[in-house]
Protein backbone atom coordinates (compact mmCIF):
# COMPACT_ATOMS: atom_id res chain seq x y z
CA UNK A 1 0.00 0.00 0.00
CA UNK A 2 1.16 3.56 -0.69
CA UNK A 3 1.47 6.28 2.09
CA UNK A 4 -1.65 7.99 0.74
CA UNK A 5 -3.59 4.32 1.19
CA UNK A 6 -2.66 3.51 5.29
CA UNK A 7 -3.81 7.11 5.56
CA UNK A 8 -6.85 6.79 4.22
CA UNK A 9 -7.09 2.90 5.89
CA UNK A 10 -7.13 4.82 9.31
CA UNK A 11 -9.10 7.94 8.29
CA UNK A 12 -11.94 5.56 7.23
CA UNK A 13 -11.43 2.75 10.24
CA UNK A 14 -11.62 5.82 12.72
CA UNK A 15 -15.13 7.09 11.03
CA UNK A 16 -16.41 3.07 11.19
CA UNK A 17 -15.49 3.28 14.82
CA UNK A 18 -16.95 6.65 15.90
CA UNK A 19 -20.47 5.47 14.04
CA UNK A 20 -19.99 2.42 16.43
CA UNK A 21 -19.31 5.10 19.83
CA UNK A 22 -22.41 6.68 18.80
CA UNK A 23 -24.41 3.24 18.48
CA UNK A 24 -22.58 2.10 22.18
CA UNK A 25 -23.95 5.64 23.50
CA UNK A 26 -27.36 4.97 22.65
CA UNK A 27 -27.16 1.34 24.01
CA UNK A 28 -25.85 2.72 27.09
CA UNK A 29 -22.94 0.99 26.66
CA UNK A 30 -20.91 4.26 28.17
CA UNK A 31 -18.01 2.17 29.18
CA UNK A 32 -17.40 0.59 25.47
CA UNK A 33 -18.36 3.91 24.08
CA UNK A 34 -15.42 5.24 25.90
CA UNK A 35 -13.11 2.68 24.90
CA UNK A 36 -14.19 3.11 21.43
CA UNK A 37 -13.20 6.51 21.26
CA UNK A 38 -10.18 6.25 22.42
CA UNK A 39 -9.48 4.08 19.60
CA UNK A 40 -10.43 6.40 17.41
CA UNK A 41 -8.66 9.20 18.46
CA UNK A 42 -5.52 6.79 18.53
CA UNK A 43 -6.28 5.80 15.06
CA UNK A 44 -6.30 9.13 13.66
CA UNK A 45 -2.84 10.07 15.37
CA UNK A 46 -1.80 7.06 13.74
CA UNK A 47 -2.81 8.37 10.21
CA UNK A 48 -0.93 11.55 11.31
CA UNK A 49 2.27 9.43 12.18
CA UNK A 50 2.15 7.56 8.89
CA UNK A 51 1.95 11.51 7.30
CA UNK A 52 4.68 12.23 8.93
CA UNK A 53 7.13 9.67 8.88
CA UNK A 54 9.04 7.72 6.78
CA UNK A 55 7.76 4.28 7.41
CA UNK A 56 3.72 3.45 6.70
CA UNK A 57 4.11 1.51 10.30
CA UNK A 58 3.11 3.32 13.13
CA UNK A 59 4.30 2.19 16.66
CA UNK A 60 2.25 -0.46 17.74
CA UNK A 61 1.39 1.78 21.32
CA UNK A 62 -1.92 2.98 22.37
CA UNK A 63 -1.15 6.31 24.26
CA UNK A 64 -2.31 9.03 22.94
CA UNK A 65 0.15 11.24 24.01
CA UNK A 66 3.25 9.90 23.17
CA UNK A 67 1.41 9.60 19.64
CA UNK A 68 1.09 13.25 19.44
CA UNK A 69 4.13 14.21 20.58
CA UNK A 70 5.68 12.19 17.45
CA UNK A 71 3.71 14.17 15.38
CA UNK A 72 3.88 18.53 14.55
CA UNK A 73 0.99 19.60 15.50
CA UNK A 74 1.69 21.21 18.79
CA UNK A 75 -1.76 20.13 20.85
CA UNK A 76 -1.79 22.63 23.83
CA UNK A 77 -2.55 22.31 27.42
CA UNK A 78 -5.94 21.49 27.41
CA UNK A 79 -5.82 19.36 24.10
CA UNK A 80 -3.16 16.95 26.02
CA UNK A 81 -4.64 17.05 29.12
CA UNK A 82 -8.20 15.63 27.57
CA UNK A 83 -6.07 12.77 25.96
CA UNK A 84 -3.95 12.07 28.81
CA UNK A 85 -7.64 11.53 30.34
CA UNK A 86 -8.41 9.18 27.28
CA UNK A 87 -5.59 6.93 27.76
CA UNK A 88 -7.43 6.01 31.02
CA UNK A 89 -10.44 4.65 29.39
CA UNK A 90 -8.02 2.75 26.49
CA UNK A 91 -5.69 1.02 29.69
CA UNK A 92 -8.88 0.16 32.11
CA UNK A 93 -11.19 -0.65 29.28
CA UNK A 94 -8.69 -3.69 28.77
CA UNK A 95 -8.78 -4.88 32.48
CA UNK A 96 -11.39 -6.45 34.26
CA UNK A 97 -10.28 -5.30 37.76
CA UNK A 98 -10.65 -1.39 36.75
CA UNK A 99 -13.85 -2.73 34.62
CA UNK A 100 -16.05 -2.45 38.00
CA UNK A 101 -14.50 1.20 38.75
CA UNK A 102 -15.66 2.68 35.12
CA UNK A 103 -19.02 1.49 35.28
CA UNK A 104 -19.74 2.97 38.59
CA UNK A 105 -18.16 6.28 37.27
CA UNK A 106 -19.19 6.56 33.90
CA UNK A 107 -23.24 7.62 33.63
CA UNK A 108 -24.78 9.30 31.10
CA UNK A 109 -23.73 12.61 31.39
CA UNK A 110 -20.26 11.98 31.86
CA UNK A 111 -19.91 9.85 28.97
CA UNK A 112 -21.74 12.84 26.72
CA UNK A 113 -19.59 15.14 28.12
CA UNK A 114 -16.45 13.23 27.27
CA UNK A 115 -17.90 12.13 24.00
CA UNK A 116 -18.42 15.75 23.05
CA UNK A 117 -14.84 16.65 23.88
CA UNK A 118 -13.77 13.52 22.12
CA UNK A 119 -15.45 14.88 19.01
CA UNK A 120 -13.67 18.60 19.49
CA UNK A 121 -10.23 16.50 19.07
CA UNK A 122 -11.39 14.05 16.43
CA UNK A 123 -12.15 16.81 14.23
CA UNK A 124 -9.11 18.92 14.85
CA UNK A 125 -7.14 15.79 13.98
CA UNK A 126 -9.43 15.12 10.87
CA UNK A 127 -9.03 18.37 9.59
CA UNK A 128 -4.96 18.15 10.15
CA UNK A 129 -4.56 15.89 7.81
């Protein structure tokens, strides 16, 4: 595959995944939903990584930060901070122990809220590209 082909492969995964957050909201599946969009937000750095490096290959990591530091486009404070708070959902999502914890914190209107600020990054990365 070309460079302009993995891009596109993780543009169009990402927008799979975020119609699939939006179908886990409405289940109330707030924890998944979560998860999900942390994957998409990691996929979409990932498209940026391929951009900007020299290899198609991104790292095989799932934190979001050390994604965007590999790539120029300078997030600021509060941009980092929301996906240092994403990497939580990625890392617990993938444990039962911290399974228990998420569901007793993660209602409705947190989950929206989060969602909404996912959305804010997704399309600043989308539109980065």
């Amino acid at each position: 595959m070309t460079k302009k082909e993995y891009i596109h492969y993780w543009k169009t995964t990402a927008d799979k995944d975020w119609k699939a957050v939006q179908d886990m909201f409405k289940s109330k599946h707030y924890v998944h939903a979560l998860f999900w969009s942390h994957l998409v937000l990691e996929k979409l750095c990932k498209a940026h990584w391929v951009k900007e490096h020299e290899s198609n290959h991104p790292p095989k990591i799932h934190n979001l930060i050390y994604l965007v530091d590999a790539i120029p486009l300078n997030a600021d404070e509060e941009q980092r901070a929301f996906l240092e708070k994403m990497n939580a959902f990625q890392l617990e999502g993938r444990y039962p122990d911290y399974k228990n914890t998420l569901y007793k914190s993660c209602d409705k209107k947190f989950t929206q809220e989060t969602l909404k600020q996912a959305n804010i990054i997704r399309l600043w990365l989308l539109n980065s590209l």
